[in-house]
Protein backbone atom coordinates (compact mmCIF):
# COMPACT_ATOMS: atom_id res chain seq x y z
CA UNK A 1 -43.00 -55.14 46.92
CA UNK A 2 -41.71 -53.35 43.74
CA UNK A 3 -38.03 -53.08 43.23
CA UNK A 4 -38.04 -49.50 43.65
CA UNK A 5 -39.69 -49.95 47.22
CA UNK A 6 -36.98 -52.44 48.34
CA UNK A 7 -34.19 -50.02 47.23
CA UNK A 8 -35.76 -46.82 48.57
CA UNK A 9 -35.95 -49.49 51.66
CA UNK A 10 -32.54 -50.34 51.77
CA UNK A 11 -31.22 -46.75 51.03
CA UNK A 12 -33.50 -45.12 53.57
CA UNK A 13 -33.73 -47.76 56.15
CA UNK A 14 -37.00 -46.83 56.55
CA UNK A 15 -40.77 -47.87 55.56
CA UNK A 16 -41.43 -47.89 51.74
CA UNK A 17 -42.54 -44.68 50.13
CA UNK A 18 -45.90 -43.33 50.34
CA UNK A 19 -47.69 -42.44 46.99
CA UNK A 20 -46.44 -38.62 47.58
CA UNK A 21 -43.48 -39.50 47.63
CA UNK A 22 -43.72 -41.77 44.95
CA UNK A 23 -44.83 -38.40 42.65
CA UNK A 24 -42.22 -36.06 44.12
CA UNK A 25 -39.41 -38.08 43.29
CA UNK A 26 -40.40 -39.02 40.00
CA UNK A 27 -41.09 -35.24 39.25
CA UNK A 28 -37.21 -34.52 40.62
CA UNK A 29 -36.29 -37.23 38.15
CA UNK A 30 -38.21 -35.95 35.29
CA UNK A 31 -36.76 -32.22 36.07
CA UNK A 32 -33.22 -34.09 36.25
CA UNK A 33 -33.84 -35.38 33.41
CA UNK A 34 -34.97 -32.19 31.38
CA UNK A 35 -32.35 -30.11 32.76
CA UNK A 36 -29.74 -32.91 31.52
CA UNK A 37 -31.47 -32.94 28.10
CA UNK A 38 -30.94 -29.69 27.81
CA UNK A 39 -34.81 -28.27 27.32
CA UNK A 40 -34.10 -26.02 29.89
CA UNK A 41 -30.77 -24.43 29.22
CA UNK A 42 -29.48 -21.29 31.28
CA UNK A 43 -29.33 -18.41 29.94
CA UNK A 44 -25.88 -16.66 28.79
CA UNK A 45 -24.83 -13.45 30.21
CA UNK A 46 -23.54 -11.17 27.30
CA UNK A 47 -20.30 -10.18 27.84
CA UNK A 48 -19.63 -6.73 26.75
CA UNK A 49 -15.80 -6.38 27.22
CA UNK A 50 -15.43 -9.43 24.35
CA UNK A 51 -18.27 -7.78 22.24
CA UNK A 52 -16.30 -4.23 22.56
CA UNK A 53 -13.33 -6.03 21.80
CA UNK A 54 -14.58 -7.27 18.66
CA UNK A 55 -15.98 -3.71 17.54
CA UNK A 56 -12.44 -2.07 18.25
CA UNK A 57 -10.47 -4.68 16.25
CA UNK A 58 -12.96 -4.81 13.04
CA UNK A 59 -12.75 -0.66 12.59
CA UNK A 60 -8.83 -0.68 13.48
CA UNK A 61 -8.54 -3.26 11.05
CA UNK A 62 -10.88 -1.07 8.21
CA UNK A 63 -8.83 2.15 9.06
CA UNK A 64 -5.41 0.71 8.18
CA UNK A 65 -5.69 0.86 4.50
CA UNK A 66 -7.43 4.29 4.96
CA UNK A 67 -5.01 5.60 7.13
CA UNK A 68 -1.87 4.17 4.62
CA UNK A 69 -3.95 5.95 1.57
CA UNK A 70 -3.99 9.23 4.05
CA UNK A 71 -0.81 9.61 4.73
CA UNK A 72 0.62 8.70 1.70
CA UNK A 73 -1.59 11.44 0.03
CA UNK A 74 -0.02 13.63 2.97
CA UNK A 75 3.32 13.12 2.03
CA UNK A 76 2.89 13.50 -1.87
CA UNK A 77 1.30 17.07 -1.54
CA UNK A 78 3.10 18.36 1.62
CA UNK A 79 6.55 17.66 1.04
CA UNK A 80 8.14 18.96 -2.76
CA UNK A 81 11.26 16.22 -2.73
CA UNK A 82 9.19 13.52 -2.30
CA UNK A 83 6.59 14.16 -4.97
CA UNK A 84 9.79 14.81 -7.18
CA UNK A 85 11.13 11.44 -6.32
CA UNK A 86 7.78 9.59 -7.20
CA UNK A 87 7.18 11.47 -10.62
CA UNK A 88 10.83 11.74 -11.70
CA UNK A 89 10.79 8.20 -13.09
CA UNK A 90 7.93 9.31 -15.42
CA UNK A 91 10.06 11.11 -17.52
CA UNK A 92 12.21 7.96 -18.20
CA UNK A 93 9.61 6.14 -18.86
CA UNK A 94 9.56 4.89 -22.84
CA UNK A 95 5.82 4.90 -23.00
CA UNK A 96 5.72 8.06 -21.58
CA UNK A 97 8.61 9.66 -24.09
CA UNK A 98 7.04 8.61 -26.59
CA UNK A 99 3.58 9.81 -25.96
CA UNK A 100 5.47 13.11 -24.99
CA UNK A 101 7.27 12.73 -28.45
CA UNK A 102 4.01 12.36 -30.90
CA UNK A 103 2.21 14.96 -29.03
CA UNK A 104 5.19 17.88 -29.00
CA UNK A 105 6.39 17.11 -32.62
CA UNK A 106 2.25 17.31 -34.00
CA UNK A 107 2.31 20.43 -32.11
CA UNK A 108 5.40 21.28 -34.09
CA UNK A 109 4.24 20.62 -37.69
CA UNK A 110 0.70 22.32 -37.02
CA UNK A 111 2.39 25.60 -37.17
CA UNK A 112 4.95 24.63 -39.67
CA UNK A 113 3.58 23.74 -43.35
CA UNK A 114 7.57 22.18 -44.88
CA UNK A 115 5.16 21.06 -47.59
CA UNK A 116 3.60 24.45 -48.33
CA UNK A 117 6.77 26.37 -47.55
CA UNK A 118 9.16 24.75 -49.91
CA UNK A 119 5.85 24.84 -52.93
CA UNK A 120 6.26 28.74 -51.89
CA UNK A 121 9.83 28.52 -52.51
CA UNK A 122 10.14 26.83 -55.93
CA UNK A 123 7.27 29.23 -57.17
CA UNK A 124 9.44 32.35 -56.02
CA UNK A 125 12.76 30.18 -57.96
CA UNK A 126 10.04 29.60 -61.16
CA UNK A 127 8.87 33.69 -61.14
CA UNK A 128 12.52 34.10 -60.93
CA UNK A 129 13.36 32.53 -64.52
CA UNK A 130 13.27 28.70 -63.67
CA UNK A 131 12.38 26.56 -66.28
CA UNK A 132 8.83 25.06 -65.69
CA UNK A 133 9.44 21.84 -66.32
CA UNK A 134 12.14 21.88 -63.49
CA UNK A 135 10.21 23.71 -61.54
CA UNK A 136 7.39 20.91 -61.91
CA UNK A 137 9.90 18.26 -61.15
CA UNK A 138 10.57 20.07 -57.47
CA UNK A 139 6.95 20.61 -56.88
CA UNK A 140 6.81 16.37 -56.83
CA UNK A 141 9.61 16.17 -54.49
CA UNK A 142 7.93 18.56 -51.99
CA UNK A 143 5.74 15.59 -50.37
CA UNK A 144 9.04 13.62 -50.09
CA UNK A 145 11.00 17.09 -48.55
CA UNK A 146 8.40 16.84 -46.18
CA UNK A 147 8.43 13.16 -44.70
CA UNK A 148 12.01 13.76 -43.95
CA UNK A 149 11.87 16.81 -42.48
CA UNK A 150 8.97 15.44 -40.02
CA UNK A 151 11.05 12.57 -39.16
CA UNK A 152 13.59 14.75 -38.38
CA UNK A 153 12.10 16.45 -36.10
CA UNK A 154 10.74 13.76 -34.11
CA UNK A 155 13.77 12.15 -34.37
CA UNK A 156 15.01 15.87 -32.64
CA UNK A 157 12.38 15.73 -30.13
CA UNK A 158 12.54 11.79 -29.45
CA UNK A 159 16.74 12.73 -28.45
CA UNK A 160 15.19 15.94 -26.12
CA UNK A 161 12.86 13.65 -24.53
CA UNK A 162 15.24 11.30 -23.79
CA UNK A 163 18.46 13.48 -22.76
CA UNK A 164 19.18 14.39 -19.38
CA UNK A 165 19.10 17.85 -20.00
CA UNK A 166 15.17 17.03 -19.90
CA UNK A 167 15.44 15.07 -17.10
CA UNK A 168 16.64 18.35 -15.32
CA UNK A 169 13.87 20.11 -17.14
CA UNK A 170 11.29 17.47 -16.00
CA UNK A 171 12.09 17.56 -12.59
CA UNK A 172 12.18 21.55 -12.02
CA UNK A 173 8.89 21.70 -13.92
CA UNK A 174 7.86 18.72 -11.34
CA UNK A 175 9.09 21.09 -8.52
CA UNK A 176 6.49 24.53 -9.69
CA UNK A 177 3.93 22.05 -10.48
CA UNK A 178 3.91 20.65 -7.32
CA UNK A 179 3.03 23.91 -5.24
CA UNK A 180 0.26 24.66 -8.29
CA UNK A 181 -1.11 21.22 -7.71
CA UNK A 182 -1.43 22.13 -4.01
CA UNK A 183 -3.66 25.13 -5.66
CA UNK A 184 -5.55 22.93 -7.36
CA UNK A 185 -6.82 20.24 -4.87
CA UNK A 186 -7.44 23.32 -2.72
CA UNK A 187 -9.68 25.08 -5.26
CA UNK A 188 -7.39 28.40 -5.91
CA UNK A 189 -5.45 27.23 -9.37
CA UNK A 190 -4.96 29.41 -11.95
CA UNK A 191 -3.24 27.84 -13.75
CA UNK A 192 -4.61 24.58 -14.53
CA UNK A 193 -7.51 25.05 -17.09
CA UNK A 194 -10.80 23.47 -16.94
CA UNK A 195 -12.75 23.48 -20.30
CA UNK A 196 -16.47 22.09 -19.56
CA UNK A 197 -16.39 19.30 -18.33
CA UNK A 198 -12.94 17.92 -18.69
CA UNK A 199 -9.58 19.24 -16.59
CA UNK A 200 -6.47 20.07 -19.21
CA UNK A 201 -2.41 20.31 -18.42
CA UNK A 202 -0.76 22.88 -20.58
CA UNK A 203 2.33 22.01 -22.73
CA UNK A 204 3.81 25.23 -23.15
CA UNK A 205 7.08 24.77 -21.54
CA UNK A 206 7.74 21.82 -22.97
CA UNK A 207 7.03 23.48 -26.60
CA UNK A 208 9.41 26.23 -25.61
CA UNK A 209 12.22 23.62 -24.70
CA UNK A 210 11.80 21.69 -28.23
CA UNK A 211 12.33 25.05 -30.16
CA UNK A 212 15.07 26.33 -28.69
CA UNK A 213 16.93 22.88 -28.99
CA UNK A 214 15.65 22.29 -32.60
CA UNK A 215 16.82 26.06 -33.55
CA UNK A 216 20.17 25.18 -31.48
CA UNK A 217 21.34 22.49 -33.69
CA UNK A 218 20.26 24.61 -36.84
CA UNK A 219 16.57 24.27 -37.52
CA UNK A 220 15.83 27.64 -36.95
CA UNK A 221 12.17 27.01 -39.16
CA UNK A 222 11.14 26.35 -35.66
CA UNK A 223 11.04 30.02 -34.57
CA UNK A 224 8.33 31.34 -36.80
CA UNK A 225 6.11 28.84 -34.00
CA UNK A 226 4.45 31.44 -31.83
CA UNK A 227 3.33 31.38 -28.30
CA UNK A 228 1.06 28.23 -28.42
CA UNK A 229 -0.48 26.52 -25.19
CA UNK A 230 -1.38 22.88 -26.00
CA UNK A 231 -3.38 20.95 -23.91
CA UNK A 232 -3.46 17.21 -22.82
CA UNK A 233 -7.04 16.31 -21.33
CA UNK A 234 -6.25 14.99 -17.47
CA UNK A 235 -9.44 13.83 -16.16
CA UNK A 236 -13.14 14.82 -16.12
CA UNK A 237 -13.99 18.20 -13.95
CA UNK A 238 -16.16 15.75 -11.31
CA UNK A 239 -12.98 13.71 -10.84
CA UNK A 240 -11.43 16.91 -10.28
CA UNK A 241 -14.24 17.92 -7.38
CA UNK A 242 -14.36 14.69 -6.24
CA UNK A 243 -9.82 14.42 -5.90
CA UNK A 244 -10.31 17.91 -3.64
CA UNK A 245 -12.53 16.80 -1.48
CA UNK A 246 -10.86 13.97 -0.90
CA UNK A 247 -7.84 15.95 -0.55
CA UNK A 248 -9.36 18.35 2.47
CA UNK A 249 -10.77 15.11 4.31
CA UNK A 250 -7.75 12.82 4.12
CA UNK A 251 -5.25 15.68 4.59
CA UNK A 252 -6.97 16.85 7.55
CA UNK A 253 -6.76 13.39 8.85
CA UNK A 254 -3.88 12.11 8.14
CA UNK A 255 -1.67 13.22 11.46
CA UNK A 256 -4.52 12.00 13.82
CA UNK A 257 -6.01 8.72 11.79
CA UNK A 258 -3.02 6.55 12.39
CA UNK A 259 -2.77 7.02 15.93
CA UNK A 260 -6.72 6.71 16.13
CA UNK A 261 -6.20 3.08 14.06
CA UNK A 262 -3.47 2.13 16.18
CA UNK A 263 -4.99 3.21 19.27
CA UNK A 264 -8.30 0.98 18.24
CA UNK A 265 -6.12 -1.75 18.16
CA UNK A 266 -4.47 -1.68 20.96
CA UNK A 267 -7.53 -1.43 23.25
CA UNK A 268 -9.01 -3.87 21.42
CA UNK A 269 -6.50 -6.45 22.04
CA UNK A 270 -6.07 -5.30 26.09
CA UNK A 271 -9.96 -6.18 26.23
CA UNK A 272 -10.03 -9.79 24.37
CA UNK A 273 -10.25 -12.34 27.09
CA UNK A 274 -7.64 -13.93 24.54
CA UNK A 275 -5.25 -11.57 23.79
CA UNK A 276 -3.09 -13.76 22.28
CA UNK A 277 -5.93 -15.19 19.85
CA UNK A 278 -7.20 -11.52 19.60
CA UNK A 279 -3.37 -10.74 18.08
CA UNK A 280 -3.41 -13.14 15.60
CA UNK A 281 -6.72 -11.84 14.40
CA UNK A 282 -5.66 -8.89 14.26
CA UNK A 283 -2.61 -9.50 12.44
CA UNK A 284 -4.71 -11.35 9.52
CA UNK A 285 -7.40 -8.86 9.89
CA UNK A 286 -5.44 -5.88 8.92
CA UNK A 287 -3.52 -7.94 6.14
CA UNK A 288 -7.16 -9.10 4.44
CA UNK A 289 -7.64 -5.31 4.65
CA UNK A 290 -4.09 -4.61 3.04
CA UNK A 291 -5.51 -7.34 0.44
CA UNK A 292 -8.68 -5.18 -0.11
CA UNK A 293 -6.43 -1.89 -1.32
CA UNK A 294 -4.25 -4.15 -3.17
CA UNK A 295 -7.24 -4.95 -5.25
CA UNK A 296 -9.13 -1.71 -5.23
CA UNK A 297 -5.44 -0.79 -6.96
CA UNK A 298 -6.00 -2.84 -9.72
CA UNK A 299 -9.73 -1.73 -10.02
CA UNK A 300 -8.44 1.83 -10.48
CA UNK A 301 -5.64 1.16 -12.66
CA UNK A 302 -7.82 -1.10 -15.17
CA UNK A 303 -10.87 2.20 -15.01
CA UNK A 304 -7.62 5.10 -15.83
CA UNK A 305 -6.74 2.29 -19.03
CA UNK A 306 -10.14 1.97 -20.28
CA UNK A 307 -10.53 5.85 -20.27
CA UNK A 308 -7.70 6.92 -21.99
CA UNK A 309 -7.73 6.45 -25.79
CA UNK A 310 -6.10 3.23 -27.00
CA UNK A 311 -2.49 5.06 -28.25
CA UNK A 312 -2.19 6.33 -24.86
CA UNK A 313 -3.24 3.39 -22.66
CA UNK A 314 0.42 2.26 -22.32
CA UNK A 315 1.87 5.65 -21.05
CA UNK A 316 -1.20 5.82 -19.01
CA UNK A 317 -0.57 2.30 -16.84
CA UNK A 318 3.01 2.93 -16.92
CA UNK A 319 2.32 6.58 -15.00
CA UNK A 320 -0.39 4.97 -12.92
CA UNK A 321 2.12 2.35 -11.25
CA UNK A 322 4.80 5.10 -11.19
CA UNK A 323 2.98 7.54 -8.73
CA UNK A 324 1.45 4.64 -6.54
CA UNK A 325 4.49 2.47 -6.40
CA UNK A 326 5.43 4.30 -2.96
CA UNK A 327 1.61 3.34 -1.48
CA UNK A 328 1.85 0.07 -2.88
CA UNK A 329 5.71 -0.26 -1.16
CA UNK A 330 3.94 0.81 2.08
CA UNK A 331 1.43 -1.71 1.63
CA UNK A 332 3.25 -4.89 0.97
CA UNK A 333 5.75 -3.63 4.25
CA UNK A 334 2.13 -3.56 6.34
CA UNK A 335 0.97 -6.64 5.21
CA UNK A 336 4.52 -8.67 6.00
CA UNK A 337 4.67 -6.73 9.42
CA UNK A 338 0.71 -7.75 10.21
CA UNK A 339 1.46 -11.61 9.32
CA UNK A 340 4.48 -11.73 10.83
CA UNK A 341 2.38 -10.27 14.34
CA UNK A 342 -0.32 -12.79 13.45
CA UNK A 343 2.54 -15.86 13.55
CA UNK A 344 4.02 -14.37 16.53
CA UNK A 345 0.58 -14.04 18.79
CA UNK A 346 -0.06 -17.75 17.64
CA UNK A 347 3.30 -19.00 18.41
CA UNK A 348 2.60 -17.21 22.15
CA UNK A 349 -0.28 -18.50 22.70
CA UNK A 350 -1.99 -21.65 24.76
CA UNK A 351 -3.13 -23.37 21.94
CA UNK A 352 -1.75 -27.13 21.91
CA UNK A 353 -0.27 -26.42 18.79
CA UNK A 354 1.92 -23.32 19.63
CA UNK A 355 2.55 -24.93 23.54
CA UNK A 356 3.79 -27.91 21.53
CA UNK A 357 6.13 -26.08 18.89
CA UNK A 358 7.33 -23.84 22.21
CA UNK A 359 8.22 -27.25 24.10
CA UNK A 360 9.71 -29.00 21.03
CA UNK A 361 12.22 -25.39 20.69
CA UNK A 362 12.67 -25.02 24.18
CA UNK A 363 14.30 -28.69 24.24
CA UNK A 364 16.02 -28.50 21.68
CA UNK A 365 17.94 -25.56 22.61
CA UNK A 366 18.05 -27.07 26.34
CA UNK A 367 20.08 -30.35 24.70
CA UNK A 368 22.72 -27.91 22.60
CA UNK A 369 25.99 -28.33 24.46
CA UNK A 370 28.52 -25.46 24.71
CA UNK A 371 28.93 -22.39 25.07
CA UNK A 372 28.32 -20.70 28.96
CA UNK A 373 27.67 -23.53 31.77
CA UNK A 374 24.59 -23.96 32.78
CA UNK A 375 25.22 -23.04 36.21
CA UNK A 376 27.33 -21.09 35.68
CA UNK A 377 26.85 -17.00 36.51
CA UNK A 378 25.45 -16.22 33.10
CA UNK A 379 23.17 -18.83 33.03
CA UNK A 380 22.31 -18.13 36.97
CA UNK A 381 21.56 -14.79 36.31
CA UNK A 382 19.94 -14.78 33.36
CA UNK A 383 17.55 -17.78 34.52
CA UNK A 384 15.54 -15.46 36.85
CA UNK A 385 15.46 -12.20 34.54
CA UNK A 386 14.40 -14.22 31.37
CA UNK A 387 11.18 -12.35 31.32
CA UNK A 388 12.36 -9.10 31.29
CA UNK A 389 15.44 -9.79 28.65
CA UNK A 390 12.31 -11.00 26.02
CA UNK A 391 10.28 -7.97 26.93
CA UNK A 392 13.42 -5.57 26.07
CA UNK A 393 14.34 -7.84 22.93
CA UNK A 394 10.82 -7.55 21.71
CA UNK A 395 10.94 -3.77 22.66
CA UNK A 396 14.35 -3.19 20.94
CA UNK A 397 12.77 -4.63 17.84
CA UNK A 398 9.86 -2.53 17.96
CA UNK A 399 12.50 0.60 18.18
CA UNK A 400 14.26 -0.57 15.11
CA UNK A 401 10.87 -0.92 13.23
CA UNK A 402 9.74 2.27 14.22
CA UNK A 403 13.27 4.42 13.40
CA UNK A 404 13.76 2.84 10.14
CA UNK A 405 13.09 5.43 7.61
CA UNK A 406 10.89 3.64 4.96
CA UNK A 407 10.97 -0.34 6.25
CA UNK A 408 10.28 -2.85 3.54
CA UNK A 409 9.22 -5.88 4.17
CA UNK A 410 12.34 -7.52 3.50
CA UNK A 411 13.56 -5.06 6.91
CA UNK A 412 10.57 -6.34 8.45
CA UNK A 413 11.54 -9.96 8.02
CA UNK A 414 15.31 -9.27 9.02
CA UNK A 415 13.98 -7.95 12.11
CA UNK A 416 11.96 -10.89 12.81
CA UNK A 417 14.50 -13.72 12.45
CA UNK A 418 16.77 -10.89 14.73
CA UNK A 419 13.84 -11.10 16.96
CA UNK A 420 13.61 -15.03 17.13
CA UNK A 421 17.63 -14.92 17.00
CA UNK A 422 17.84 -12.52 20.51
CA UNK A 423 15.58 -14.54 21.92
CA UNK A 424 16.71 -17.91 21.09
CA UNK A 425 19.65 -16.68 22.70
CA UNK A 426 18.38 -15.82 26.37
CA UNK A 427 16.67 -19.60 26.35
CA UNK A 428 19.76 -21.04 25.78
CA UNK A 429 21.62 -19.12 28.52
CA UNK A 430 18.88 -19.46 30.52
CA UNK A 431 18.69 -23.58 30.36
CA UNK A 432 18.13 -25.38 33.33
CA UNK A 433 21.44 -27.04 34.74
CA UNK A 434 21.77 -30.72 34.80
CA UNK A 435 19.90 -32.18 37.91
CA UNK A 436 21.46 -33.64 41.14
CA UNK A 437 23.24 -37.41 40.57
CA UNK A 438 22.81 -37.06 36.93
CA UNK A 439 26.54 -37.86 34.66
């Protein structure tokens, strides 16, 4: 008798196996087998609520740099102060004086020949009687006559550019401009000029203002200038086309593309089967996006450079990260607030690390003596309502965030060591009191 008969024997307690059953049970063991090896595995069940989850979170975390870009457009074109505040330190800019400088006092000197005006006046002195040879004499000096009074001049204009009195100028100029640049991104301007292919900002006011301060302090040469409306080349026409279209799309979204973002993100999370995991990839999802626009920044910066002759290149960067430093303030407060929610779903959630860092806080506060008694009434009542008191100090902190006019990230982090502060706080009034017997 095999061995396998005399067990089946013993197990059974009845007559060895028959040859069928011999086959049956060695086909169980061979499907046993199979199904342990994994050849036939089960097949998973998509779940659609994780896969939705997913979707929601990827295009929330896209639409937060498009959204920031949206409204920050938004703001610059609808409201006048604002714009004023982001341009004004343009005009204090030395890159940008002096580029202001050179181009104002060429304009100057195009209409105003010193050279050939003071050759005109030593021939009217030598028709009236003066000796030639003198007269020759003056007529080398003339070249020399000039030079000074060109550096004059700029040295005139240089002082305009950088008085306050321009600054005032600057930023009431800033103020029309801004309702004409409203024109312009929505196709009615008159009064910026496009010349083929290329869009042009006229200089005339700022012409008028260097004549009447040149004639004011007695260099009234300046008034035989007439009317004159220089140009400085902006950008090409397309960019133009391109910048109001743009315009009609992101203005038109900017009150509803927030809440749409913020909205994705919200669901998103409230459909993860970890919504604590789901936060923290959220968190470092929207700051890799934040990361994205930080470098598309650059991009853009280093294109307006390169495309700008090589004088103007400095005054060109220099207004660049003037007029974007309020979008790139915005940014780095996103990206701070979206890491600091990434720490704060890991440190709530059930992973060993964050239930050990939890544990390791929660004792340590728990062996801190002073303060209330542990069993006493503050500690009594607060043991029971702990829940509540972290949901209201997390709430109150999300009130701050959301009142503050223009957080920073520096705000953001104050708020989030208050946060951690508060509710440090209602653990240690909370602690358990010391058990029964125990000295």
């Amino acid at each position: 008798m095999s061995h396998a008969d005399e067990r089946a024997k013993v197990l059974d307690g009845v007559e060895p196996l028959t040859a069928d059953d011999r086959a049956e049970l060695e086909l169980l063991r061979r499907e046993n087998s199979a199904l342990r090896s994994g050849a036939r595995r089960p097949r998973r069940r998509i779940r659609w609520r994780s896969v939705i989850a997913v979707v929601l979170l990827v295009l929330g975390c896209v639409l937060v740099p498009v959204s920031l870009v949206a409204v920050w457009t938004h703001n610059q074109v609808s409201d006048t102060d604002r714009f004023v505040e982001t341009v004004r330190p343009l005009a204090a800019d030395p890159s940008v004086q002096e580029a202001l400088t050179n181009r104002i006092t060429t304009t100057v000197f195009q209409y105003v020949d010193v050279q050939g005006l003071a050759n005109e006046a030593i021939d009217a002195l030598a028709a009236q009687g003066l000796r030639p040879e003198l007269a020759q004499r003056m007529h080398g000096l003339t070249p020399t006559l000039a030079t000074a009074v060109n550096g004059l001049v700029r040295d005139k204009v240089a002082a305009l550019v950088a008085s306050p009195q321009f600054a005032s100028a600057w930023d009431q100029a800033v103020r029309v401009a801004h309702q004409d640049m409203v024109t312009v991104l929505s196709g009615n301007s008159q009064t910026i000029v496009v010349k083929g292919d290329t869009v042009y900002l006229d200089l005339a006011p700022f012409i008028d203002a260097a004549k009447q301060r040149l004639s004011a302090d007695g260099l009234t040469i300046v008034d035989r200038i007439p009317e004159v409306h220089p140009t400085i080349a902006l950008a090409p026409a397309d960019q133009l086309v391109r910048a109001q279209t743009a315009y009609s799309m992101l203005d038109s979204l900017a009150t509803v593309l927030p809440w749409i973002t913020l909205l994705l993100l919200a669901v998103g999370v409230y459909l993860a089967r970890n919504r604590m995991r789901a936060l923290v990839g959220t968190g470092l999802g929207v700051a890799a996006a934040l990361l994205v626009l930080a470098v598309g920044l650059l991009i853009a910066r280093g294109l307006l450079v390169g495309a700008v002759p090589p004088a103007g290149a400095p005054a060109a960067a220099a207004g660049f990260d003037i007029i974007v430093r309020f979008l790139r303030d915005s940014g780095r407060a996103l990206l701070v607030l979206a890491l600091v929610v990434a720490l704060g779903g890991f440190l709530a959630g059930s992973s060993d690390t964050a239930v050990g860092i939890r544990r390791w806080f929660t004792g340590l506060l728990h062996k801190i003596r002073g303060g209330p008694s542990a069993t006493g009434p503050v500690a009594t009542w607060v043991r029971p309502h702990m829940r509540g008191l972290r949901i209201a100090a997390v709430a109150l902190a999300v009130l701050i965030f959301v009142f503050l006019d223009r957080p920073t990230g520096v705000a953001i982090l104050l708020i989030a060591t208050g946060l951690l502060v508060l509710l440090a706080a209602i653990e240690f009034l909370g602690r358990p009191g010391a058990a029964p017997g125990s000295s």
